[in-house]
C-alpha atoms as a PDB file:
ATOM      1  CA  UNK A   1      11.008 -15.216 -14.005  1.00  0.00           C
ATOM      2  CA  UNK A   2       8.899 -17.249 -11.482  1.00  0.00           C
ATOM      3  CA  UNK A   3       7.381 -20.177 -11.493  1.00  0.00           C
ATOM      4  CA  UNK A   4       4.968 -21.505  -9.422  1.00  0.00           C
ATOM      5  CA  UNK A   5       4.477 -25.585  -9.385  1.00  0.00           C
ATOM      6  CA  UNK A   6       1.402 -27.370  -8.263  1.00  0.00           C
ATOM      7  CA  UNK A   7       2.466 -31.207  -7.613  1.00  0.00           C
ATOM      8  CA  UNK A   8       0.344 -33.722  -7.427  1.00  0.00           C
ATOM      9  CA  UNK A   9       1.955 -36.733  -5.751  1.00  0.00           C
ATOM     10  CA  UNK A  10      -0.122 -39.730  -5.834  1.00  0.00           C
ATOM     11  CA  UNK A  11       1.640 -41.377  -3.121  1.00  0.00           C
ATOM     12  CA  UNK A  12       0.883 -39.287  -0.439  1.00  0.00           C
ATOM     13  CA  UNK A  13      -2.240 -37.989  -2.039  1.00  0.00           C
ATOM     14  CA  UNK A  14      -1.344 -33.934  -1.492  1.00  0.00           C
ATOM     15  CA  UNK A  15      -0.589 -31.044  -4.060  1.00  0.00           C
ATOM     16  CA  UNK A  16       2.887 -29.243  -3.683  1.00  0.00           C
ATOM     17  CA  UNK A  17       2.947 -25.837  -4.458  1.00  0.00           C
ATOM     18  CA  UNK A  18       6.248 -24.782  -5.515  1.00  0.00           C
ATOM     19  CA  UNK A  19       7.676 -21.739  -6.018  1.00  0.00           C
ATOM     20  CA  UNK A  20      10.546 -21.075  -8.620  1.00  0.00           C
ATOM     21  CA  UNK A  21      11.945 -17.670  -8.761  1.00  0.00           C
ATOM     22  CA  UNK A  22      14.567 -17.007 -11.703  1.00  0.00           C
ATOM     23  CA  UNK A  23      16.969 -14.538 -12.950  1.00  0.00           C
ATOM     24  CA  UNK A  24      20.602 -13.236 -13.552  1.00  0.00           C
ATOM     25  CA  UNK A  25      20.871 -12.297  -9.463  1.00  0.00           C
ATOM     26  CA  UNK A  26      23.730 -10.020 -10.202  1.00  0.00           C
ATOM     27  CA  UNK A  27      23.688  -9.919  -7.390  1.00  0.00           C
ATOM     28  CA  UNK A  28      20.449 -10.942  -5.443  1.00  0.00           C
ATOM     29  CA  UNK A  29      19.112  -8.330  -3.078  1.00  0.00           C
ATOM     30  CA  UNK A  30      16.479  -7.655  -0.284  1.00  0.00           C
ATOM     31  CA  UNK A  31      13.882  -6.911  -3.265  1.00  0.00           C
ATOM     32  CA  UNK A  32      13.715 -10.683  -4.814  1.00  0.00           C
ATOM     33  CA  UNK A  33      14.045 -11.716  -1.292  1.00  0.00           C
ATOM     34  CA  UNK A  34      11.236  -9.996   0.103  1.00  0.00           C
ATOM     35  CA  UNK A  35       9.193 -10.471  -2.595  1.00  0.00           C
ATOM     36  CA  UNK A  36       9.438 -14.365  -2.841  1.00  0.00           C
ATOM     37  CA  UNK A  37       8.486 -14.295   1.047  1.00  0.00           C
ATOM     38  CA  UNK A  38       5.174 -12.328  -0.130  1.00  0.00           C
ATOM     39  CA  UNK A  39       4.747 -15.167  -2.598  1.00  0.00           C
ATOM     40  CA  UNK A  40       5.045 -17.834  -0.373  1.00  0.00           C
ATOM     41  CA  UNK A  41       2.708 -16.276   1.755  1.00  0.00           C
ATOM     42  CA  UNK A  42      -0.068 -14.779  -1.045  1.00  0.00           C
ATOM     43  CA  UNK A  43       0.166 -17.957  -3.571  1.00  0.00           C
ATOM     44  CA  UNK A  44       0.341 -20.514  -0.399  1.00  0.00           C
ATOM     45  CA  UNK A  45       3.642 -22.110  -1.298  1.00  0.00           C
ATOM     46  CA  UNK A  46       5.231 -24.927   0.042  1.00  0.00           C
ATOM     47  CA  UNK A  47       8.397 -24.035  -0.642  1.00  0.00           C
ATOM     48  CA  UNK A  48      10.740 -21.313  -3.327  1.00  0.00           C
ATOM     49  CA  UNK A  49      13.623 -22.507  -5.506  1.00  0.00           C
ATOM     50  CA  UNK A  50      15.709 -19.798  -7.157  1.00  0.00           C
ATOM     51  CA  UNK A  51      17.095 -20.450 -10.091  1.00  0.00           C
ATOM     52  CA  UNK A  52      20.004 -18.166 -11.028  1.00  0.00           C
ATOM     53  CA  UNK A  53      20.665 -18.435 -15.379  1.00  0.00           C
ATOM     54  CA  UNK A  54      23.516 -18.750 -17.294  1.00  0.00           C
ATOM     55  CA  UNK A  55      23.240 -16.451 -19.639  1.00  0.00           C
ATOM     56  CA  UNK A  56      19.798 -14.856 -19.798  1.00  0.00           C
ATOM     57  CA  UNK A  57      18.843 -13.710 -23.832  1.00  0.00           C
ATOM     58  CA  UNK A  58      18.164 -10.543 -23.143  1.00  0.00           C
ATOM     59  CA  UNK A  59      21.349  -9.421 -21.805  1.00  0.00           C
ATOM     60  CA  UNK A  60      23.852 -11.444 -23.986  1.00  0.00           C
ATOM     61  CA  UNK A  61      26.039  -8.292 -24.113  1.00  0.00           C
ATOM     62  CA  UNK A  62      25.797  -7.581 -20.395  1.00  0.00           C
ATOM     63  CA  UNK A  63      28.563  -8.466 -18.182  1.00  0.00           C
ATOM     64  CA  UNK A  64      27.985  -9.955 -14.918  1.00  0.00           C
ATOM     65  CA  UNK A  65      30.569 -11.369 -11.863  1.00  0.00           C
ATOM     66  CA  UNK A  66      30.460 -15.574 -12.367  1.00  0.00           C
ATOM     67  CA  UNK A  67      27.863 -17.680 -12.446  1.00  0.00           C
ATOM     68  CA  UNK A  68      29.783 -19.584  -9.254  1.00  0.00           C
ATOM     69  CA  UNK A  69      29.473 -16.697  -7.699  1.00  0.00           C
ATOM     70  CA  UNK A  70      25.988 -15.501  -8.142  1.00  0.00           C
ATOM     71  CA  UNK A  71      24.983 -18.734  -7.102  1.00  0.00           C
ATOM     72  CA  UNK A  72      26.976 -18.600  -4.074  1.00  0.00           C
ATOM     73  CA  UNK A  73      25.354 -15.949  -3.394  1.00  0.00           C
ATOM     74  CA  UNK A  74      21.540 -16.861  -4.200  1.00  0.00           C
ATOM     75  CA  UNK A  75      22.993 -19.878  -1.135  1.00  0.00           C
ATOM     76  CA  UNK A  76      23.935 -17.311   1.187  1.00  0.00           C
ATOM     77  CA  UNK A  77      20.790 -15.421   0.789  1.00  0.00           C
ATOM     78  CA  UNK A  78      18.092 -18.103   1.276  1.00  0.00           C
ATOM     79  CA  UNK A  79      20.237 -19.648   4.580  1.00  0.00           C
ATOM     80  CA  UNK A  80      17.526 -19.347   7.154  1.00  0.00           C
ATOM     81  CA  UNK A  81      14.965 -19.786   4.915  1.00  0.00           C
ATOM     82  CA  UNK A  82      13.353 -23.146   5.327  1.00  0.00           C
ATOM     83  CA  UNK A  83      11.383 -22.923   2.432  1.00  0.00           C
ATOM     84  CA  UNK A  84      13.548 -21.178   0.224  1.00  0.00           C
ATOM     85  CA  UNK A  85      16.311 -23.483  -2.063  1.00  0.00           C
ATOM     86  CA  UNK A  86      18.501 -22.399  -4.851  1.00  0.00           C
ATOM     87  CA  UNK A  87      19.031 -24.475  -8.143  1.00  0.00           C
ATOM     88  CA  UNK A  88      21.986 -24.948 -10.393  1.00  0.00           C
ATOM     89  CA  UNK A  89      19.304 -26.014 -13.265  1.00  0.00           C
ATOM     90  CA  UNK A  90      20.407 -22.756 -15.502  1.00  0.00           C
ATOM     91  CA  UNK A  91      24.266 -22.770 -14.579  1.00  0.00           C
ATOM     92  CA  UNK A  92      25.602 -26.206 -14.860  1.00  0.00           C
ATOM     93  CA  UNK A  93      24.657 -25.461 -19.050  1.00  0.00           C
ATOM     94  CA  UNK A  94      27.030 -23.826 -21.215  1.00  0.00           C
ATOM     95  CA  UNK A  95      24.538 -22.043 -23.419  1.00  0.00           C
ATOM     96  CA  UNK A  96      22.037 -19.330 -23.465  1.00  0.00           C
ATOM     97  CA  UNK A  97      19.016 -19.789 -21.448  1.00  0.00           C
ATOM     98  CA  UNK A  98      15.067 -19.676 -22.684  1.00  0.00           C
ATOM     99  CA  UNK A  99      12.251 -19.623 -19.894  1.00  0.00           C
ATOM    100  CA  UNK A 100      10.740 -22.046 -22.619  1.00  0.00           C
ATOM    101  CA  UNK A 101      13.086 -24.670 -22.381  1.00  0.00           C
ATOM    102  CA  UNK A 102      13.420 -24.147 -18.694  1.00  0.00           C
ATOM    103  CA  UNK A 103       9.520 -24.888 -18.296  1.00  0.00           C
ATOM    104  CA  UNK A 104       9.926 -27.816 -20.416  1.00  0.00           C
ATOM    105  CA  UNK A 105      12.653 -29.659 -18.168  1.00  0.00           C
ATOM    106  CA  UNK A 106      10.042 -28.591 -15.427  1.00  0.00           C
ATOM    107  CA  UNK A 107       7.307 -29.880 -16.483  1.00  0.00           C
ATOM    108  CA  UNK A 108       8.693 -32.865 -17.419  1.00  0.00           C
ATOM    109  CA  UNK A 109      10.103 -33.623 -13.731  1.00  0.00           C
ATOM    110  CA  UNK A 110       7.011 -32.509 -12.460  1.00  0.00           C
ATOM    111  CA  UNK A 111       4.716 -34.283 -15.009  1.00  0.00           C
ATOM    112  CA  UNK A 112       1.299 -33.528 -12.739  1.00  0.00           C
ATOM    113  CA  UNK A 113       2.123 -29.821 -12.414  1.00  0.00           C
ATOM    114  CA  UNK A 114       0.260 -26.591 -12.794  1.00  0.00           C
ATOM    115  CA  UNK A 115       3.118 -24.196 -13.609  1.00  0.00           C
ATOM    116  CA  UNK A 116       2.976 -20.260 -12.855  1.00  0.00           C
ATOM    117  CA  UNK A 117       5.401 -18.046 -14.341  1.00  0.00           C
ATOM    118  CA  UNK A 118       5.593 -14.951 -11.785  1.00  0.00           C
ATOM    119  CA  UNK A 119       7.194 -12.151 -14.540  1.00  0.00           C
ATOM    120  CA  UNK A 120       8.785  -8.633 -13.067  1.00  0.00           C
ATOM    121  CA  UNK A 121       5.991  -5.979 -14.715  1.00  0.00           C
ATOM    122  CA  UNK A 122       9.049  -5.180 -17.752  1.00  0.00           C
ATOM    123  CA  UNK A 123       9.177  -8.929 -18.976  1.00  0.00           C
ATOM    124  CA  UNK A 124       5.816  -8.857 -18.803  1.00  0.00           C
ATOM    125  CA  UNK A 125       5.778  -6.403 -21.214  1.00  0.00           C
ATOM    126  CA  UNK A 126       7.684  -8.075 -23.549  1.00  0.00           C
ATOM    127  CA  UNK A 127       6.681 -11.837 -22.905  1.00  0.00           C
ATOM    128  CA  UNK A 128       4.721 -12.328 -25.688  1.00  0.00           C
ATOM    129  CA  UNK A 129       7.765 -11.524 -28.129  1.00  0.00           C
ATOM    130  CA  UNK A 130       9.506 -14.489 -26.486  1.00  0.00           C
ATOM    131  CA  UNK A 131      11.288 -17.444 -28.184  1.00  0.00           C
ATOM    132  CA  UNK A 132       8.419 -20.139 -27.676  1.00  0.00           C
ATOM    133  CA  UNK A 133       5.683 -18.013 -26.396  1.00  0.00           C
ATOM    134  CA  UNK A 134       3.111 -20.175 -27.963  1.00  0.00           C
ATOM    135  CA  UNK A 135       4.399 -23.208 -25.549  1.00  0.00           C
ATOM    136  CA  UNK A 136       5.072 -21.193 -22.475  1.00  0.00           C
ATOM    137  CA  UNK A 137       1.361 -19.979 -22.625  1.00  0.00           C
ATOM    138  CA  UNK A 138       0.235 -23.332 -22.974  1.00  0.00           C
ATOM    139  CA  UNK A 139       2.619 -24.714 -20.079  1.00  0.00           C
ATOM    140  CA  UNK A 140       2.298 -22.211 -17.510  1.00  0.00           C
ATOM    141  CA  UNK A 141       0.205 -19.112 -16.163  1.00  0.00           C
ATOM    142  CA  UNK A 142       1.977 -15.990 -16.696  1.00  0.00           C
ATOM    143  CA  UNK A 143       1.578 -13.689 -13.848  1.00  0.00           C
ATOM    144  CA  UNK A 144       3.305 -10.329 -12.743  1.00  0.00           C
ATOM    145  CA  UNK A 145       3.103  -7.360 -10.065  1.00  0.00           C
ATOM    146  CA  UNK A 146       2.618  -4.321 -11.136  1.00  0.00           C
ATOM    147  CA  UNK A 147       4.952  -1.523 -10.201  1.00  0.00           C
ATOM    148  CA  UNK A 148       2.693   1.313  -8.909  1.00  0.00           C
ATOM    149  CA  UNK A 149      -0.791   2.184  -9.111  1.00  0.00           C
ATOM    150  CA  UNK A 150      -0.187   3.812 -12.356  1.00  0.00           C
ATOM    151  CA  UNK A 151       1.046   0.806 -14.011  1.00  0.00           C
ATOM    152  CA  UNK A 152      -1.746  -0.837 -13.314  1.00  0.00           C
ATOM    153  CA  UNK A 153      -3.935  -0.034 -16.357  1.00  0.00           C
ATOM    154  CA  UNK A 154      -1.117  -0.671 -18.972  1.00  0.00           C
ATOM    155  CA  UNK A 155      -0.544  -3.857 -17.133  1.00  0.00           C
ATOM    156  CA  UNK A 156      -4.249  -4.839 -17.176  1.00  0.00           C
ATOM    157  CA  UNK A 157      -4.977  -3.824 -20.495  1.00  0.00           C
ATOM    158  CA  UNK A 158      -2.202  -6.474 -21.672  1.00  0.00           C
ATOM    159  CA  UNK A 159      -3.465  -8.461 -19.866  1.00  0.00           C
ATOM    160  CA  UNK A 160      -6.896  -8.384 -22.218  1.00  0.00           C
ATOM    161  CA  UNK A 161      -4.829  -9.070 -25.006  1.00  0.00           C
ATOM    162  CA  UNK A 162      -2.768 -11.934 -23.566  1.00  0.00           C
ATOM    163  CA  UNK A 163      -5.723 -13.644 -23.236  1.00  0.00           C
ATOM    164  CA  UNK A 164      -7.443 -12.623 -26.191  1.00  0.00           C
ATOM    165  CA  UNK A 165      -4.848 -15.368 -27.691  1.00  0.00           C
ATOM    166  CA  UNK A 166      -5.517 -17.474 -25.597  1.00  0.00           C
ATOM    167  CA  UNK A 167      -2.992 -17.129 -22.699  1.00  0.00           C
ATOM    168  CA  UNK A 168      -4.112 -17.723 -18.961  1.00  0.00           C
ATOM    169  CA  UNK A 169      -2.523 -14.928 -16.633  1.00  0.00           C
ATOM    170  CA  UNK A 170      -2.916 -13.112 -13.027  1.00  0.00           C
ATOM    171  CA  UNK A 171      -2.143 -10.126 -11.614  1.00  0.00           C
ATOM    172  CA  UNK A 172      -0.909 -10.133  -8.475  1.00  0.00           C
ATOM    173  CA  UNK A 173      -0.591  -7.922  -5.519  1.00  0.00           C
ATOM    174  CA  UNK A 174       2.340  -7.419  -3.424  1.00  0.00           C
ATOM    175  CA  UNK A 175       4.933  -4.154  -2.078  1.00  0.00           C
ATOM    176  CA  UNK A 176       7.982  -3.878  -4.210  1.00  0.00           C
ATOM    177  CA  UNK A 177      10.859  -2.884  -2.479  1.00  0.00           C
ATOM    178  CA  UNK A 178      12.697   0.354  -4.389  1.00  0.00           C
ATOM    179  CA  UNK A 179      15.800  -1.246  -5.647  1.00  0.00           C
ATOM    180  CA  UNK A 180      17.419  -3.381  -8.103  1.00  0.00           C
ATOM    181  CA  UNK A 181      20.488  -5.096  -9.381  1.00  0.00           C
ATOM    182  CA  UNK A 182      21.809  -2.250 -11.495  1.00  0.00           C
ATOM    183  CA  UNK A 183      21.387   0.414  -9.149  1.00  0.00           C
ATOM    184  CA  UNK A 184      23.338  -1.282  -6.097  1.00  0.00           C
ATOM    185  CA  UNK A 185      26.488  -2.431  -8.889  1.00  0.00           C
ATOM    186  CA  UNK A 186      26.676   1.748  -9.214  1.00  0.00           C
ATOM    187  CA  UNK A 187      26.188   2.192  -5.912  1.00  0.00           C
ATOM    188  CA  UNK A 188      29.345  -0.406  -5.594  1.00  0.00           C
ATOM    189  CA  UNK A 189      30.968   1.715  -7.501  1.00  0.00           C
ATOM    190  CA  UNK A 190      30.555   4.638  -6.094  1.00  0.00           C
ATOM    191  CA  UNK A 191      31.735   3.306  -2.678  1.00  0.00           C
ATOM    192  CA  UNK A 192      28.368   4.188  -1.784  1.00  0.00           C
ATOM    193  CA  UNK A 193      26.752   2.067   0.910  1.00  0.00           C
ATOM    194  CA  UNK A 194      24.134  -0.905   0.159  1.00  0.00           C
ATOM    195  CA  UNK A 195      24.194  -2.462   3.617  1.00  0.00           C
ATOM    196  CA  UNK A 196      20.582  -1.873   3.944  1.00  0.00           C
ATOM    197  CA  UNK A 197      20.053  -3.770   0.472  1.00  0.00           C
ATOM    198  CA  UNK A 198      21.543  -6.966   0.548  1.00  0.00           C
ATOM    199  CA  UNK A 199      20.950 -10.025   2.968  1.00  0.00           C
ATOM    200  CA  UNK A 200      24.065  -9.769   5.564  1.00  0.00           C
ATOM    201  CA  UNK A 201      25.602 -12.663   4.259  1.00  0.00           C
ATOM    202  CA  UNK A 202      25.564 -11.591   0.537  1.00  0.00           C
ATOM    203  CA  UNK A 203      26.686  -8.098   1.774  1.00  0.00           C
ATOM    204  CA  UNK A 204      30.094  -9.289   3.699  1.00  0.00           C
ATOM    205  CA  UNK A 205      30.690 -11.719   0.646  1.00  0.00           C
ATOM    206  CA  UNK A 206      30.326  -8.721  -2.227  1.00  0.00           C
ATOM    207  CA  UNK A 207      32.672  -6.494   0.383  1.00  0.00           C
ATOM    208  CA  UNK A 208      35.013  -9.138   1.324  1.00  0.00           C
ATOM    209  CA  UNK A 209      35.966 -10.416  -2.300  1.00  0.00           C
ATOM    210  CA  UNK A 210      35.776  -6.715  -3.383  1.00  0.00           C
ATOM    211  CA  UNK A 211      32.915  -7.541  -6.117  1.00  0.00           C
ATOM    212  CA  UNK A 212      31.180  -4.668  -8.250  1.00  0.00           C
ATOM    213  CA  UNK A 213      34.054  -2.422  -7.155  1.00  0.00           C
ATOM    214  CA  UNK A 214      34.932  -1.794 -11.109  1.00  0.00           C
ATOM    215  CA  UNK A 215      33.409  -3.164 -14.214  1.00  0.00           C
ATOM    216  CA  UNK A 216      34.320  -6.587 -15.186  1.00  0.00           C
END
């Protein structure tokens, strides 16, 4: 999930426009990274937190290296970043996390925000089978990027029907790089290489501490 946040603080009289980009990040790889920087860029942000979850509903039976670790390695991807932070919202809880109740503690830290929540084109898909989807449409706008030209349609078709109900949503446009999550574990355990994948940093980490070599 993302979220974008538009802050109005009265104090110094400017909107903040806040990026938050969540998920399992097992582990987090050149695609999230480069596609938060097109974010920033496109939506005009001020700055991106990532929020890595606990233990996201839809892969309760999915195994995945600690949440420590993931996080440590959402850090070690956004150093450099000036305007990227990671947050420990999801993790420090003990339970299963809902985007709803996530936009809830969001909205109530930022109580003059305009929340967007940036799906990948899948989740999408599925969004409006979601635990609380009749408060996340009224909290935030749900937007995604379509995979390829021939997603499109599907995606925009939706689209009618999300808000048909009601639901305020935007499609937006941006390159998706080729990878994800699932297919660099296998490549892990292949011993095939995913230098070109990963951030440096997250790379000699996984490599070093011999993550993903095996299941877990």
């Amino acid at each position: 999930m993302y979220l974008v946040i538009k802050y109005y603080n009265k104090k110094r009289g400017i909107i903040l426009r806040i990026g938050i980009c969540g998920g399992s990040f097992n582990p987090i790889h050149n695609g999230h990274i480069n596609l938060a920087m097109q974010l920033l860029r496109q939506l005009n942000l001020d700055k991106v937190i990532f929020i890595p979850a606990n233990i996201p509903p839809h892969k309760q039976n999915y195994t995945m290296v600690d949440r420590e670790i993931r996080y440590k390695l959402c850090c070690l991807a956004c150093e450099g970043f000036d305007k990227f932070e990671v947050s420990d919202m999801e993790i420090k809880t003990n339970s299963t996390n809902y985007t709803v109740d996530t936009l809830k503690e969001i909205s109530y830290i930022y109580k003059d925000s305009e929340l967007f929540l940036l799906l990948g084109s899948d989740m999408f898909k599925k969004v409006g089978f979601w635990r609380g989807f009749d408060e996340i449409k009224k909290m935030a706008v749900l937007c995604t990027v379509p995979r390829n030209y021939y997603e499109l349609e599907e995606i925009l078709n939706l689209e009618k029907s999300l808000k048909e109900c009601g639901t305020k949503t935007n499609i937006c446009k941006s390159n998706i790089f080729p990878t994800s999550s699932t297919e660099i574990r296998e490549k892990i355990k292949k011993g095939e290489s995913v230098e070109k994948l990963l951030p440096v940093k997250v790379y000699n980490f996984i490599m070093n501490n011999g993550l993903y070599r095996c299941d877990f």
